[in-house]
PDB file of N, CA and C in Angstrom:
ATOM      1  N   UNK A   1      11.378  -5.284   1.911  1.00  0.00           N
ATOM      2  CA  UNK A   1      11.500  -4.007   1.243  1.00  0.00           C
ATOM      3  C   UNK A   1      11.615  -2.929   2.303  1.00  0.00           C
ATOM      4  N   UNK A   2      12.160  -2.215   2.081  1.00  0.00           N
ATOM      5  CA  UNK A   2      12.654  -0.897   2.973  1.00  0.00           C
ATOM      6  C   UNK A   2      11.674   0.005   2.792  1.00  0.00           C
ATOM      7  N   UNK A   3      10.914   0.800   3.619  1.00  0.00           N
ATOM      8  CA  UNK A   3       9.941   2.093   3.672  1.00  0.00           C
ATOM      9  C   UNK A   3      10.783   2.763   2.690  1.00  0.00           C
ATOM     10  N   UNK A   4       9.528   2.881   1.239  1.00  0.00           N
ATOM     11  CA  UNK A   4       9.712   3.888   0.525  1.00  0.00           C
ATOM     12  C   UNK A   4       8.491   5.256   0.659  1.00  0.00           C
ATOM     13  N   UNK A   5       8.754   6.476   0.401  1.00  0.00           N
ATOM     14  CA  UNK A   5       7.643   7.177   0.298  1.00  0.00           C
ATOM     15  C   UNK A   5       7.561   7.207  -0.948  1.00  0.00           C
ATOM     16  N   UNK A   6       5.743   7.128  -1.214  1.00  0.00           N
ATOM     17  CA  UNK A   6       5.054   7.236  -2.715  1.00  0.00           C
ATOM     18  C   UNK A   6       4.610   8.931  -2.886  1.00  0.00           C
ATOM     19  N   UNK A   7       4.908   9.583  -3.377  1.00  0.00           N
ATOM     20  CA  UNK A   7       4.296  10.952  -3.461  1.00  0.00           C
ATOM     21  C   UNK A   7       3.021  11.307  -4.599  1.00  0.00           C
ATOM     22  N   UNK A   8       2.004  11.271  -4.848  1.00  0.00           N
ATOM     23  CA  UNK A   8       1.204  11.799  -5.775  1.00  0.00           C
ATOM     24  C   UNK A   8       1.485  13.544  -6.018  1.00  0.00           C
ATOM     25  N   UNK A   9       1.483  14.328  -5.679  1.00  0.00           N
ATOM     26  CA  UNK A   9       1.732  15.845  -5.243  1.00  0.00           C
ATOM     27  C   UNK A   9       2.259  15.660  -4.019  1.00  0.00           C
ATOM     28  N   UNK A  10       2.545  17.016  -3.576  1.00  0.00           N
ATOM     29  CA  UNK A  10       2.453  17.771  -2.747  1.00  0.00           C
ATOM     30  C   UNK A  10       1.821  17.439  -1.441  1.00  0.00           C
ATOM     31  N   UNK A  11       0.358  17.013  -1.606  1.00  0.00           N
ATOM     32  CA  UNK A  11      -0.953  16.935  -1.252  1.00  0.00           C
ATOM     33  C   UNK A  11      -0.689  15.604  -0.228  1.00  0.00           C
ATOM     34  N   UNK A  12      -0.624  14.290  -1.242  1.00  0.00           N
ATOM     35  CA  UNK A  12      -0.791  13.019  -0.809  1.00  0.00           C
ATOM     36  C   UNK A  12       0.568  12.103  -0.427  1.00  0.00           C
ATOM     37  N   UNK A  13       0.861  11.645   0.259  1.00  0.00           N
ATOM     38  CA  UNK A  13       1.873  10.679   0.377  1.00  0.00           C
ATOM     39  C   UNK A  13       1.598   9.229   1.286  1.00  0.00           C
ATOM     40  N   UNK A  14       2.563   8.283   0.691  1.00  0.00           N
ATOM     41  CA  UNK A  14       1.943   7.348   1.432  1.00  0.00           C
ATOM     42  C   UNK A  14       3.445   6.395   1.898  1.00  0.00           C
ATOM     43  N   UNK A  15       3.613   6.174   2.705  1.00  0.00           N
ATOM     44  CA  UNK A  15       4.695   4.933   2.759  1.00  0.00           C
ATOM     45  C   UNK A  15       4.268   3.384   2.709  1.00  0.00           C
ATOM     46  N   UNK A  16       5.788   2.707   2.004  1.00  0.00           N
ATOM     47  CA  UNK A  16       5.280   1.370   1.141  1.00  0.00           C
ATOM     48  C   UNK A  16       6.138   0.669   2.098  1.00  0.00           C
ATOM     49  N   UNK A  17       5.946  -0.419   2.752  1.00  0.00           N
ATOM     50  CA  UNK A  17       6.971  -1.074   3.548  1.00  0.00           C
ATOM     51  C   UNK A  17       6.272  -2.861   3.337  1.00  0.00           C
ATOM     52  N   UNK A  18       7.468  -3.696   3.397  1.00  0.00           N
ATOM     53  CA  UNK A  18       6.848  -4.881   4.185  1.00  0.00           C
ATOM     54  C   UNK A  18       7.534  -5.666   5.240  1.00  0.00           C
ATOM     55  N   UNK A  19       7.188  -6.642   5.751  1.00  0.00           N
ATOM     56  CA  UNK A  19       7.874  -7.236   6.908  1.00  0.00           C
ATOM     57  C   UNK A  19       7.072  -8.443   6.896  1.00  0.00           C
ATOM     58  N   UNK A  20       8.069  -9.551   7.390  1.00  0.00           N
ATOM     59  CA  UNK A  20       7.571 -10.931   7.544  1.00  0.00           C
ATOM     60  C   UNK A  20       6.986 -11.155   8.911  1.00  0.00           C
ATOM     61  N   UNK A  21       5.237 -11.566   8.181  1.00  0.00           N
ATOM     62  CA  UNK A  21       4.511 -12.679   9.319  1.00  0.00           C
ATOM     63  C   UNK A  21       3.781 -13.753   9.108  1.00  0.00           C
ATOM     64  N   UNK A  22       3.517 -14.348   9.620  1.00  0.00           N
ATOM     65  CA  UNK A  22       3.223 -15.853  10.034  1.00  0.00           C
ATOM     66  C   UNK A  22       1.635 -15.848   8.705  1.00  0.00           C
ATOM     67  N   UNK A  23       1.924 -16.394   8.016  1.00  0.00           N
ATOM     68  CA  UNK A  23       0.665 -16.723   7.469  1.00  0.00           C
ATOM     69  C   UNK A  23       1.065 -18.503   6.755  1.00  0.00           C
ATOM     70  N   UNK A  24       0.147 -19.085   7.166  1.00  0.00           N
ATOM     71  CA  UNK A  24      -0.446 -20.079   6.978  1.00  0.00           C
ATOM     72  C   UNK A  24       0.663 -21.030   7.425  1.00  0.00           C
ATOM     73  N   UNK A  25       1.353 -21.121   8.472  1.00  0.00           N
ATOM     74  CA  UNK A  25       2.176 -21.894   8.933  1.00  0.00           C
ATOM     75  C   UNK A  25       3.464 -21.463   8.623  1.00  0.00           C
ATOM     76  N   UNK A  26       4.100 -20.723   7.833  1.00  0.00           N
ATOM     77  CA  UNK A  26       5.414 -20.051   7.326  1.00  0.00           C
ATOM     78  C   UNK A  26       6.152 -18.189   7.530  1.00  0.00           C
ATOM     79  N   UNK A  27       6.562 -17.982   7.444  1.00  0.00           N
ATOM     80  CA  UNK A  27       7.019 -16.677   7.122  1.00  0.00           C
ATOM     81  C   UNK A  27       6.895 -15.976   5.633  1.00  0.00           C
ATOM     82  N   UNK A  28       5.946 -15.100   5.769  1.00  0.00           N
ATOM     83  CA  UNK A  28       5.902 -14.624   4.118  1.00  0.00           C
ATOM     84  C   UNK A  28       6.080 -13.001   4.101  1.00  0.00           C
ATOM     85  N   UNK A  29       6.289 -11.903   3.322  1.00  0.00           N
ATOM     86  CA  UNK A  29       5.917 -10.965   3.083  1.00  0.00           C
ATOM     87  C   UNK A  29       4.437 -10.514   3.475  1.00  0.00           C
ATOM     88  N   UNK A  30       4.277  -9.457   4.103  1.00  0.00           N
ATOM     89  CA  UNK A  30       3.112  -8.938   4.361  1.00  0.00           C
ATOM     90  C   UNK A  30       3.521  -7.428   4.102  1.00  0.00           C
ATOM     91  N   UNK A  31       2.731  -7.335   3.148  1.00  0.00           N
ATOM     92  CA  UNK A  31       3.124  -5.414   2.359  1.00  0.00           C
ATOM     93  C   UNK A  31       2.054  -4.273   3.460  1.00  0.00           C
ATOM     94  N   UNK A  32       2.609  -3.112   3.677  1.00  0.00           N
ATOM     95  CA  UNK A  32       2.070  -1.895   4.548  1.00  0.00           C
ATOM     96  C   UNK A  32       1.562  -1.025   3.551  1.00  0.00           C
ATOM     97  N   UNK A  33       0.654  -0.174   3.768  1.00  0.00           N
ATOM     98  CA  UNK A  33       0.403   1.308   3.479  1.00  0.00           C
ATOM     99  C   UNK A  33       0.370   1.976   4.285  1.00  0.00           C
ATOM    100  N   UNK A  34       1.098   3.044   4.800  1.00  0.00           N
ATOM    101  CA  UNK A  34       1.210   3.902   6.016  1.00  0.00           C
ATOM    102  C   UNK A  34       1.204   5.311   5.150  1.00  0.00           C
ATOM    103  N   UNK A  35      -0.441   5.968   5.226  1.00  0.00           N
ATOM    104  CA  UNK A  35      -0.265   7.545   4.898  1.00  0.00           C
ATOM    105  C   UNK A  35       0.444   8.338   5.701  1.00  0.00           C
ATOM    106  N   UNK A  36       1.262   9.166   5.112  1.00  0.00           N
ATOM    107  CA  UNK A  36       2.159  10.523   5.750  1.00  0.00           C
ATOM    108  C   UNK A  36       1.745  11.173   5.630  1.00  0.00           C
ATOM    109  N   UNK A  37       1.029  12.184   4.596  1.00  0.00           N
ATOM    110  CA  UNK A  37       0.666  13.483   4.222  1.00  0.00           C
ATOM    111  C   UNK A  37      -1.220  13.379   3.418  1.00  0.00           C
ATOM    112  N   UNK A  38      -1.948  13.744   4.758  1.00  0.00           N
ATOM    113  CA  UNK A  38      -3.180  13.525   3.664  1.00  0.00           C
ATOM    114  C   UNK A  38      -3.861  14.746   4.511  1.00  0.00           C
ATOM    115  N   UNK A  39      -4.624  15.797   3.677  1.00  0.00           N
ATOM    116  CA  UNK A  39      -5.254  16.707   4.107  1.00  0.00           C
ATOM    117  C   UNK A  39      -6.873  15.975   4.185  1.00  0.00           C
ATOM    118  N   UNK A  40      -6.958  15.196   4.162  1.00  0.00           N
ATOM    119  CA  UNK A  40      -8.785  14.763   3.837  1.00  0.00           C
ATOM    120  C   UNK A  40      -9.228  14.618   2.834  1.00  0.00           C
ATOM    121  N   UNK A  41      -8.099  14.651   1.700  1.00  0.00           N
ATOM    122  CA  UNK A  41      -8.864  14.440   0.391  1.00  0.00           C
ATOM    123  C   UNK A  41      -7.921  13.190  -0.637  1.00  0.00           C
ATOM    124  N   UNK A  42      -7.316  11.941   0.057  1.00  0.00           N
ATOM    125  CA  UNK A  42      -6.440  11.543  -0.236  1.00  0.00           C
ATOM    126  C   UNK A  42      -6.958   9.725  -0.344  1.00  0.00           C
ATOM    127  N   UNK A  43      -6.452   9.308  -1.210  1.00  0.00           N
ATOM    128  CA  UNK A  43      -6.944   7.295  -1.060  1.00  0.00           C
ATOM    129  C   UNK A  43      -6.081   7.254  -1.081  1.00  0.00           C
ATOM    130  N   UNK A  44      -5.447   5.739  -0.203  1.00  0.00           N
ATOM    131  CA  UNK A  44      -4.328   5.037  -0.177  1.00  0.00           C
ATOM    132  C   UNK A  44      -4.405   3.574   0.005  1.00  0.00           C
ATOM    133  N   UNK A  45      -3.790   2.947  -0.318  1.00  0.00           N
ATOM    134  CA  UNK A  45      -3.846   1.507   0.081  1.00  0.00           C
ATOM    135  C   UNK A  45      -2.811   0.611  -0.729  1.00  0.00           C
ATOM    136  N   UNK A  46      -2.856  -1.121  -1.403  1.00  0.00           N
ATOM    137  CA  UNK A  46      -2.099  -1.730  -1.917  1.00  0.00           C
ATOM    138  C   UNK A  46      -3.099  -2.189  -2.911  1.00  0.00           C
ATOM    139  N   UNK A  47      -2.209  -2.371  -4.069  1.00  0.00           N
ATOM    140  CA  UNK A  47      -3.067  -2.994  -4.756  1.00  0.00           C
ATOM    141  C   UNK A  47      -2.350  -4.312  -5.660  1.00  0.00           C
ATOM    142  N   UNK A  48      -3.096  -5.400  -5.438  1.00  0.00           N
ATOM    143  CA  UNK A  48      -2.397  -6.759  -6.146  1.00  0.00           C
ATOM    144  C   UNK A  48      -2.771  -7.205  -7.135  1.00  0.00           C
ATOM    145  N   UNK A  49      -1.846  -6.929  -7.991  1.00  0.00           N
ATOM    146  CA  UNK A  49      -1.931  -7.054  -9.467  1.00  0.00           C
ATOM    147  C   UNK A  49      -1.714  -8.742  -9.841  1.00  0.00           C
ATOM    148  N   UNK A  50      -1.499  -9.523  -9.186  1.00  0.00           N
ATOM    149  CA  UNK A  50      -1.376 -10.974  -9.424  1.00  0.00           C
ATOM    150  C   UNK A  50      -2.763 -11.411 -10.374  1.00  0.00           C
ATOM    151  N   UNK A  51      -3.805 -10.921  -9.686  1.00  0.00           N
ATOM    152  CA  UNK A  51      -4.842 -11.863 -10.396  1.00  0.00           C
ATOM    153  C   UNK A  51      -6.123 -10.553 -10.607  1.00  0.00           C
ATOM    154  N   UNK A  52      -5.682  -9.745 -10.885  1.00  0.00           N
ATOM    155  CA  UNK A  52      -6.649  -8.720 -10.808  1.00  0.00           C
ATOM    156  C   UNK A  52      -6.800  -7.546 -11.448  1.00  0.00           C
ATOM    157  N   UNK A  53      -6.736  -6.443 -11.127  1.00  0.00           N
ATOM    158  CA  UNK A  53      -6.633  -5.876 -10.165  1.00  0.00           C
ATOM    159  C   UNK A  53      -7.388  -6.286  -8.847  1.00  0.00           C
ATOM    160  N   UNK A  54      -6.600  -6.578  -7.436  1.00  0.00           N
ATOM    161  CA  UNK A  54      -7.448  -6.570  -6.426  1.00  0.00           C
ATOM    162  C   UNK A  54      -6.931  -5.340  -5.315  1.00  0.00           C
ATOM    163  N   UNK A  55      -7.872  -4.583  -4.893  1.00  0.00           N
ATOM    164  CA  UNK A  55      -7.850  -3.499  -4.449  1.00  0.00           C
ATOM    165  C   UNK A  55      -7.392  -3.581  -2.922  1.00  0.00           C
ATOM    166  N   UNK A  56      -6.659  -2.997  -1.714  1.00  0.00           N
ATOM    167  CA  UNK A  56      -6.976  -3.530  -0.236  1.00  0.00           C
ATOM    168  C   UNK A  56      -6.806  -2.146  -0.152  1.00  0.00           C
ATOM    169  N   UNK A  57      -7.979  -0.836  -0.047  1.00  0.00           N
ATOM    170  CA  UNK A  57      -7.842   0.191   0.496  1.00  0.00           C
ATOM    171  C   UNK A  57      -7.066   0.516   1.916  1.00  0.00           C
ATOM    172  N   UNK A  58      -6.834   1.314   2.997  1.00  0.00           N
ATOM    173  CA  UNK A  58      -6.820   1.471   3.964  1.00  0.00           C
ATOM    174  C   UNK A  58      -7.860   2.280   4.645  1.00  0.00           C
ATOM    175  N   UNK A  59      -8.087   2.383   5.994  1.00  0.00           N
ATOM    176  CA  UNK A  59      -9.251   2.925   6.457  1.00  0.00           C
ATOM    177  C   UNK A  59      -9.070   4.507   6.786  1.00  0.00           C
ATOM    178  N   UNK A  60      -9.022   5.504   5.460  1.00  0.00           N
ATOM    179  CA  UNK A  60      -8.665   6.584   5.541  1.00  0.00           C
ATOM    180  C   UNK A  60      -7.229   6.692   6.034  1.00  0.00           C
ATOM    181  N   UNK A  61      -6.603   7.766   6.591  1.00  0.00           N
ATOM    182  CA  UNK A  61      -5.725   7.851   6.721  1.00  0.00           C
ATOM    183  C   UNK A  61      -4.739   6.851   7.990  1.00  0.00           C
ATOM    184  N   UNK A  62      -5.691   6.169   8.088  1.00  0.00           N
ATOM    185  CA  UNK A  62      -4.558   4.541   9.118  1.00  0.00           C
ATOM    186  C   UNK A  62      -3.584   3.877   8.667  1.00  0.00           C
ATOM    187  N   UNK A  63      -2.864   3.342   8.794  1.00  0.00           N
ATOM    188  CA  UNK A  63      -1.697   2.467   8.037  1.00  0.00           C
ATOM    189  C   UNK A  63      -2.603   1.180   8.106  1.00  0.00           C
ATOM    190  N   UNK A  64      -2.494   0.037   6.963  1.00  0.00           N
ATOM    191  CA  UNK A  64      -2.853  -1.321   6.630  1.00  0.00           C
ATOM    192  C   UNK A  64      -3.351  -1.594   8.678  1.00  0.00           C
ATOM    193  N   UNK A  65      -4.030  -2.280   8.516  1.00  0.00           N
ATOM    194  CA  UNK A  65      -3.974  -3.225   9.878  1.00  0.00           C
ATOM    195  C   UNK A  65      -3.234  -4.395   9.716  1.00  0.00           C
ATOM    196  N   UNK A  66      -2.731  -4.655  10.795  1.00  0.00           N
ATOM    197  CA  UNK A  66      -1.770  -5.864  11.005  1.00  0.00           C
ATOM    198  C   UNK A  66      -2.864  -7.379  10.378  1.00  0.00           C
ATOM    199  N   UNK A  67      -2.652  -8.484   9.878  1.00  0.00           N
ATOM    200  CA  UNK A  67      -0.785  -8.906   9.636  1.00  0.00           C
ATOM    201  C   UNK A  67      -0.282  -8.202   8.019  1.00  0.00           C
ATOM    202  N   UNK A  68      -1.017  -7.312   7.312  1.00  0.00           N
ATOM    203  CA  UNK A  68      -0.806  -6.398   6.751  1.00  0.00           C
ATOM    204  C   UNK A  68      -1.107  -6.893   5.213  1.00  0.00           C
ATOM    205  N   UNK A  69      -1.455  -7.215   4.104  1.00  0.00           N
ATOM    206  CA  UNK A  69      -1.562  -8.148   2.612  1.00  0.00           C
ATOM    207  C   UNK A  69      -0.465  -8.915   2.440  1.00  0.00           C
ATOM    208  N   UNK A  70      -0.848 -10.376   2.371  1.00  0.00           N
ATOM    209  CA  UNK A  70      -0.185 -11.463   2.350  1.00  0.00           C
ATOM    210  C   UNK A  70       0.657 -11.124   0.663  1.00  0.00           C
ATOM    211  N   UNK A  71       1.796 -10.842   0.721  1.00  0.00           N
ATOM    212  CA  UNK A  71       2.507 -10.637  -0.392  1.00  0.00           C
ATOM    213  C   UNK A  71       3.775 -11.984  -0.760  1.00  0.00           C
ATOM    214  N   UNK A  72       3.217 -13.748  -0.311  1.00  0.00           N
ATOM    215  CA  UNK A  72       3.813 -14.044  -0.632  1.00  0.00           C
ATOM    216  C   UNK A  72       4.206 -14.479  -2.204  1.00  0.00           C
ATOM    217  N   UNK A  73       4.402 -16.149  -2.710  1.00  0.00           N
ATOM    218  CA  UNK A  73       4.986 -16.242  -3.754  1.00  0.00           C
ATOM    219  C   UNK A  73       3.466 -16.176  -4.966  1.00  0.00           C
ATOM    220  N   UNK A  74       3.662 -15.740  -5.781  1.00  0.00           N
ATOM    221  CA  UNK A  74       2.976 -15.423  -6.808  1.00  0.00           C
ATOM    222  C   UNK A  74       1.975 -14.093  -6.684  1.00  0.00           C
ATOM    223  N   UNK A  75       2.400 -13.306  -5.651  1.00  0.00           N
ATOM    224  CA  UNK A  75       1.628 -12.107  -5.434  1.00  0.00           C
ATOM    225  C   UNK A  75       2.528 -10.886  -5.652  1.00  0.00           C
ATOM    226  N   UNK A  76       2.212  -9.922  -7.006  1.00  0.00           N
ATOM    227  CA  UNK A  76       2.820  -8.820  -7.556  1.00  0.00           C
ATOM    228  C   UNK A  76       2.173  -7.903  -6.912  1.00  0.00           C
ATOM    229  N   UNK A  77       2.879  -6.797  -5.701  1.00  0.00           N
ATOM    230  CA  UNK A  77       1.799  -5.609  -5.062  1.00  0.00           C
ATOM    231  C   UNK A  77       2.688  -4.537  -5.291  1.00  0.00           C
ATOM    232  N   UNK A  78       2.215  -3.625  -4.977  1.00  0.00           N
ATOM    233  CA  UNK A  78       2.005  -2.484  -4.124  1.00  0.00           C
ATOM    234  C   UNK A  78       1.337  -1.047  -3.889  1.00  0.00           C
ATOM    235  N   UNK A  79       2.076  -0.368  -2.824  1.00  0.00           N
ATOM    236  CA  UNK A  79       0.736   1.045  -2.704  1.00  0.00           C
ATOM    237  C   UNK A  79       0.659   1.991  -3.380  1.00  0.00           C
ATOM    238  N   UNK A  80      -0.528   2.489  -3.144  1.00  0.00           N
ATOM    239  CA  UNK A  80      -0.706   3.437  -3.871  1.00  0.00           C
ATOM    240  C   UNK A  80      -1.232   4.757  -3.418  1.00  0.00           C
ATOM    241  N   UNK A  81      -1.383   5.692  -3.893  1.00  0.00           N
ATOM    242  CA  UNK A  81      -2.477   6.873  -3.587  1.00  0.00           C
ATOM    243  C   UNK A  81      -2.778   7.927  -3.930  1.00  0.00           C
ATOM    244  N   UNK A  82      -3.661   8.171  -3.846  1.00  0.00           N
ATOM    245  CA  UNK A  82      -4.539   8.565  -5.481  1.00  0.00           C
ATOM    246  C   UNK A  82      -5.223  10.225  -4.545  1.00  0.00           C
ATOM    247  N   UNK A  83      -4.998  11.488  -5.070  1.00  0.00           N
ATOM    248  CA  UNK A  83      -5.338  12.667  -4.723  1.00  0.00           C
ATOM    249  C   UNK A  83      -6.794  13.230  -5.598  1.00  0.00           C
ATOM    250  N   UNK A  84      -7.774  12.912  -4.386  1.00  0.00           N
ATOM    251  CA  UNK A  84      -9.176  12.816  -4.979  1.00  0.00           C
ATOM    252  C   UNK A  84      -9.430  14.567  -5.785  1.00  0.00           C
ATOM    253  N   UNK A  85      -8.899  15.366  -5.595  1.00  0.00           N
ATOM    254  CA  UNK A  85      -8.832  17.084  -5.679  1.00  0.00           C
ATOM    255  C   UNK A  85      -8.641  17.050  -7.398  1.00  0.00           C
ATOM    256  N   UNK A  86      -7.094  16.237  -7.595  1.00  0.00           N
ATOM    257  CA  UNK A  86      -6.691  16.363  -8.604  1.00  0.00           C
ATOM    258  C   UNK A  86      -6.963  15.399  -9.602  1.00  0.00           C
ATOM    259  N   UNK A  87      -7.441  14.454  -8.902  1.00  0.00           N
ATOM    260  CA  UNK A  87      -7.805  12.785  -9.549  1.00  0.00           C
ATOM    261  C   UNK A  87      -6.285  12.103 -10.478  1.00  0.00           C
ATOM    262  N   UNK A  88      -5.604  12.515  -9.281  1.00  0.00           N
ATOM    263  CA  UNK A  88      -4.026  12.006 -10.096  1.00  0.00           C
ATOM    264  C   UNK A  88      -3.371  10.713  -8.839  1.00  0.00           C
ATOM    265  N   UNK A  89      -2.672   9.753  -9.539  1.00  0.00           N
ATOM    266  CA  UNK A  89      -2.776   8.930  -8.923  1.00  0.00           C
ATOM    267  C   UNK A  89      -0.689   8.487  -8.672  1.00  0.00           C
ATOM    268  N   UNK A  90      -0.273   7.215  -7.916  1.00  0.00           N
ATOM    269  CA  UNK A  90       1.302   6.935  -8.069  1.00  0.00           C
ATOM    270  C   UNK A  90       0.875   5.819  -7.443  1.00  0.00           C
ATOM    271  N   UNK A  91       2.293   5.153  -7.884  1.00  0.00           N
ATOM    272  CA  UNK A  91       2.349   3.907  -6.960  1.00  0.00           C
ATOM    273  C   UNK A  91       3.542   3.791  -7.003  1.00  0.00           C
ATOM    274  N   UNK A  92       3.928   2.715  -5.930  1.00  0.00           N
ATOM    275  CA  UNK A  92       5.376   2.598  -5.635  1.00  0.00           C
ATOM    276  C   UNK A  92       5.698   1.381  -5.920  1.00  0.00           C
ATOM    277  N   UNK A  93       7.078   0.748  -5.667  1.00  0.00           N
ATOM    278  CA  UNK A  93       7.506   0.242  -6.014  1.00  0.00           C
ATOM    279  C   UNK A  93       6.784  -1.836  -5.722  1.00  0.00           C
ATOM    280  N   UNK A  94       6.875  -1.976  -7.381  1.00  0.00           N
ATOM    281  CA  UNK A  94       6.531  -3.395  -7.068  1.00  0.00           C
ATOM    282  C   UNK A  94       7.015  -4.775  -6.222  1.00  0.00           C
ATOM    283  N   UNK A  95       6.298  -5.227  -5.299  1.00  0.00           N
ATOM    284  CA  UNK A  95       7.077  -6.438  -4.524  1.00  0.00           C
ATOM    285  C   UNK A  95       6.696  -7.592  -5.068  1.00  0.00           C
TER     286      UNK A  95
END
Protein backbone atom coordinates (compact mmCIF):
# COMPACT_ATOMS: atom_id res chain seq x y z
CA UNK A 1 0.00 0.00 0.00
CA UNK A 2 1.25 3.43 -0.83
CA UNK A 3 1.52 6.21 2.17
CA UNK A 4 -1.86 7.49 2.56
CA UNK A 5 -2.55 10.49 4.94
CA UNK A 6 -5.52 9.85 7.50
CA UNK A 7 -6.79 13.32 8.62
CA UNK A 8 -9.18 13.50 11.76
CA UNK A 9 -9.25 17.62 11.64
CA UNK A 10 -7.07 19.95 11.13
CA UNK A 11 -5.45 19.01 14.45
CA UNK A 12 -4.43 15.24 13.90
CA UNK A 13 -2.94 13.37 11.03
CA UNK A 14 -1.41 10.25 10.64
CA UNK A 15 0.24 8.35 7.67
CA UNK A 16 -0.84 4.66 6.72
CA UNK A 17 1.88 2.78 4.81
CA UNK A 18 3.07 -0.89 4.56
CA UNK A 19 6.10 -2.71 3.33
CA UNK A 20 7.28 -6.28 3.27
CA UNK A 21 9.31 -8.04 6.15
CA UNK A 22 10.50 -11.19 7.12
CA UNK A 23 8.11 -12.68 9.56
CA UNK A 24 8.12 -16.16 10.33
CA UNK A 25 10.30 -17.40 7.56
CA UNK A 26 8.42 -15.50 4.51
CA UNK A 27 7.71 -12.05 3.24
CA UNK A 28 4.44 -10.58 4.54
CA UNK A 29 2.88 -7.13 4.88
CA UNK A 30 3.87 -5.23 7.88
CA UNK A 31 1.37 -2.05 8.20
CA UNK A 32 3.03 1.63 9.62
CA UNK A 33 1.52 4.46 11.59
CA UNK A 34 3.64 7.46 11.06
CA UNK A 35 2.01 10.74 12.88
CA UNK A 36 2.40 14.03 10.77
CA UNK A 37 0.46 16.58 12.54
CA UNK A 38 -0.07 16.15 16.36
CA UNK A 39 -0.08 19.14 18.75
CA UNK A 40 -0.04 16.84 22.07
CA UNK A 41 -3.40 16.01 22.09
CA UNK A 42 -3.61 13.31 19.38
CA UNK A 43 -3.80 8.96 19.46
CA UNK A 44 -2.61 7.12 16.64
CA UNK A 45 -1.84 3.73 15.81
CA UNK A 46 -3.36 0.43 13.74
CA UNK A 47 -5.97 -1.33 14.55
CA UNK A 48 -6.80 -5.17 13.50
CA UNK A 49 -10.05 -5.90 12.99
CA UNK A 50 -9.43 -9.70 12.04
CA UNK A 51 -10.24 -11.06 15.40
CA UNK A 52 -11.09 -8.21 17.51
CA UNK A 53 -10.87 -5.31 17.78
CA UNK A 54 -7.07 -5.53 18.55
CA UNK A 55 -5.56 -2.25 19.26
CA UNK A 56 -1.39 -1.58 18.42
CA UNK A 57 -1.21 2.10 19.66
CA UNK A 58 2.03 3.97 18.79
CA UNK A 59 4.30 5.53 21.37
CA UNK A 60 2.85 9.05 21.15
CA UNK A 61 3.81 10.77 18.36
CA UNK A 62 6.66 7.98 16.88
CA UNK A 63 5.87 6.06 13.82
CA UNK A 64 5.04 2.01 14.59
CA UNK A 65 8.54 0.50 15.54
CA UNK A 66 10.03 -1.71 13.09
CA UNK A 67 9.11 -4.81 11.80
CA UNK A 68 5.89 -2.77 12.05
CA UNK A 69 2.06 -5.17 12.60
CA UNK A 70 2.28 -8.33 10.89
CA UNK A 71 -0.58 -7.66 8.28
CA UNK A 72 -0.32 -10.92 6.64
CA UNK A 73 -3.10 -13.42 5.23
CA UNK A 74 -6.22 -13.26 7.29
CA UNK A 75 -5.34 -9.93 8.97
CA UNK A 76 -7.93 -6.89 8.10
CA UNK A 77 -5.93 -3.46 9.45
CA UNK A 78 -5.46 -0.23 9.56
CA UNK A 79 -4.56 3.33 11.18
CA UNK A 80 -6.06 5.37 12.85
CA UNK A 81 -6.27 8.61 14.95
CA UNK A 82 -8.37 9.80 17.16
CA UNK A 83 -8.22 13.86 18.37
CA UNK A 84 -8.47 13.59 22.20
CA UNK A 85 -9.79 17.72 22.27
CA UNK A 86 -12.59 16.80 20.05
CA UNK A 87 -12.99 13.03 20.80
CA UNK A 88 -13.45 12.56 16.96
CA UNK A 89 -11.85 9.82 15.42
CA UNK A 90 -10.74 8.39 11.17
CA UNK A 91 -9.21 5.68 9.83
CA UNK A 92 -7.73 4.88 6.70
CA UNK A 93 -7.77 2.72 4.34
CA UNK A 94 -8.27 -1.11 4.95
CA UNK A 95 -5.31 -3.68 4.12
Amino acid sequence: MSPTMVWVDNRCAVQEFTRLELWYGAYHDSMYANPKVDPGQCEFGIVDWSNGPTWWPTNGGAQTAAPGVYDGPGHHEQAYVHDLVTDTWAYGPEN
